[in-house]
Protein backbone atom coordinates (compact mmCIF):
# COMPACT_ATOMS: atom_id res chain seq x y z
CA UNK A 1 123.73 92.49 103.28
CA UNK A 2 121.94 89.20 103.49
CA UNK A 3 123.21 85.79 103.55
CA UNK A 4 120.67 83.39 102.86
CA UNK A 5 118.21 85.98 101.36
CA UNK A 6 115.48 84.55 103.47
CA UNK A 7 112.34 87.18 104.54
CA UNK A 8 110.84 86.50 107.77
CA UNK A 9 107.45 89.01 108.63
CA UNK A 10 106.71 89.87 112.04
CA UNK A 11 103.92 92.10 114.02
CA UNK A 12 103.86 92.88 116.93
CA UNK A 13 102.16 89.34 117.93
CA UNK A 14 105.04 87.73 117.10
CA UNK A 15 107.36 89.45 118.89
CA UNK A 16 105.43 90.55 122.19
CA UNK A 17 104.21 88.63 125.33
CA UNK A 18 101.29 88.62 127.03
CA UNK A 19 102.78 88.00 130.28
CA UNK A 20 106.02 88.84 132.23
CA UNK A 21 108.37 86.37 130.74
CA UNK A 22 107.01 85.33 127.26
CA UNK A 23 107.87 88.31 125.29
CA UNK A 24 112.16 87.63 125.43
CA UNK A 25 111.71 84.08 124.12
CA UNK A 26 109.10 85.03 121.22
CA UNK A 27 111.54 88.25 119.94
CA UNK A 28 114.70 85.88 120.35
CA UNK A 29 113.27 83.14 118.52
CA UNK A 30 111.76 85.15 115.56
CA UNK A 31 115.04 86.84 115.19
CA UNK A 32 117.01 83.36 115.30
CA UNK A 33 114.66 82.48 112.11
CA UNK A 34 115.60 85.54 110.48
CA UNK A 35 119.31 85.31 111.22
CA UNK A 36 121.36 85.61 108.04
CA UNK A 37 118.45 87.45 105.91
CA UNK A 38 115.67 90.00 106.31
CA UNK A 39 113.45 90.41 109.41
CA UNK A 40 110.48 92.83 108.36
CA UNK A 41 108.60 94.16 111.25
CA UNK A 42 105.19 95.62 109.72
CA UNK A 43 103.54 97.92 111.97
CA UNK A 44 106.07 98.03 114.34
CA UNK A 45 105.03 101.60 115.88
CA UNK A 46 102.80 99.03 118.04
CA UNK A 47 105.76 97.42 119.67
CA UNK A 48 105.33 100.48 121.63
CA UNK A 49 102.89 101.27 123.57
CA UNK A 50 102.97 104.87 125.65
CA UNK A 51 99.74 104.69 127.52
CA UNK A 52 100.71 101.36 129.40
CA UNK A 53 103.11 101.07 131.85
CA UNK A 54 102.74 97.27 131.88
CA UNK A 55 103.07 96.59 128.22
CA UNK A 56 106.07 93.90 127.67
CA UNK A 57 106.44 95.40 123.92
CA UNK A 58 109.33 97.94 125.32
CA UNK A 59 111.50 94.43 126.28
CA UNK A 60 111.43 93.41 122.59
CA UNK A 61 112.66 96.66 121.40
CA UNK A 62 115.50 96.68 123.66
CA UNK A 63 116.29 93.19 122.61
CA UNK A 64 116.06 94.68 118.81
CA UNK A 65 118.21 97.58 119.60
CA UNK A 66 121.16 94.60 120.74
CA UNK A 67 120.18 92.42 118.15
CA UNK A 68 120.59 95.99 115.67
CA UNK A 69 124.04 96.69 117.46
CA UNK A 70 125.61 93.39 118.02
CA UNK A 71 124.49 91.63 115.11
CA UNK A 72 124.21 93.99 112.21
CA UNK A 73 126.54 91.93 109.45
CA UNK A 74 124.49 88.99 110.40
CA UNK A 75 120.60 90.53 109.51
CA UNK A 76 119.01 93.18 108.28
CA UNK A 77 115.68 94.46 109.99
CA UNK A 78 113.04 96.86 108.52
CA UNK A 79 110.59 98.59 110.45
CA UNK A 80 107.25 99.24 108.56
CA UNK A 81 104.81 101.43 108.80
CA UNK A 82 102.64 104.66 108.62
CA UNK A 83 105.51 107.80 108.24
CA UNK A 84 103.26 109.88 110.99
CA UNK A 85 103.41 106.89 113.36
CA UNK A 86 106.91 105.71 112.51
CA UNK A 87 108.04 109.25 113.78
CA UNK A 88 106.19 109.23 116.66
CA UNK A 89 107.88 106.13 117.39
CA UNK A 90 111.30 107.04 117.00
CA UNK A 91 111.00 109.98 119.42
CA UNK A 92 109.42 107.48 122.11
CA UNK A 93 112.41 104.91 121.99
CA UNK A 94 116.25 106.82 122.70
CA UNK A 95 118.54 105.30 120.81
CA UNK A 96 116.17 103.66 118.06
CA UNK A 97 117.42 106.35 115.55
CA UNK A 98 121.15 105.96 115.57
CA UNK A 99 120.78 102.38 114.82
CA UNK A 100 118.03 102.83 111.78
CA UNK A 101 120.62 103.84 108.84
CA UNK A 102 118.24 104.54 106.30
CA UNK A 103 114.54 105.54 106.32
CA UNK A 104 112.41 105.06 103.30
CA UNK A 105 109.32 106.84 102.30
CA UNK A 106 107.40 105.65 100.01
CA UNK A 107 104.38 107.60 98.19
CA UNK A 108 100.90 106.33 98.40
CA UNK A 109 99.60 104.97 95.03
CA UNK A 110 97.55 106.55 92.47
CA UNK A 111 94.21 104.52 92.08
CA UNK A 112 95.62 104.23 88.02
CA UNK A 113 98.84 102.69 89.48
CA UNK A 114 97.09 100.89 91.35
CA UNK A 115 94.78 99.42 88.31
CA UNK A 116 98.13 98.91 86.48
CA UNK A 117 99.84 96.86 88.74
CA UNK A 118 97.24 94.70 89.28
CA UNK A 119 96.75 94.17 85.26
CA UNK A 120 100.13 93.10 85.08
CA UNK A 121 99.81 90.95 87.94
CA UNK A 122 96.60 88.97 86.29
């Protein structure tokens, strides 16, 4: 699925303007660094933002949704986050679901899994 393998991490600062204008260039040039490999959006139920008509986050979804339909043998993006927020997200933006393939719970950690992951990691 990924070319060059590369990861690039993006919130919602990355990806989102503060003014009309600067939101298109920051989404296109994050996904032009993650062309070919992974772009991981953590948090990304933020992009959206229901309560404000002037938020610029819903112009960097719709460039993710082209980006999702033109480009999808080029890069693969996940959208992270909390399941209950994730959802709520998906209902909010039409069309966001037929382009997400796969969606992948996982389970929050036991604090022993926890302990043992970080004795390995020591």
């Amino acid at each position: 699925y990924s070319r060059s393998g590369h990861l690039v991490v993006a919130t919602r600062d990355d990806l989102v303007g503060q003014y009309v204008g600067h939101t298109a260039p920051k989404t296109k040039e994050v996904i032009k660094k993650a062309m070919g490999g992974v772009l991981l959006i953590d948090e990304a139920y933020y992009l959206y933002n229901a309560s404000n008509d002037r938020d610029y986050g819903q112009e960097s979804i719709e460039i993710l949704l082209n980006v999702m339909e033109e480009n999808r043998e080029d890069i693969v993006i996940v959208l992270a986050g909390y399941k209950d927020r994730m959802d709520k997200f998906f209902s909010f933006i039409p069309g966001m679901s037929s382009r997400v393939g796969n969606h992948i719970e996982f389970p929050n950690y036991e604090p022993e899994e926890l302990l043992s992951i970080a004795k390995v990691m020591c």
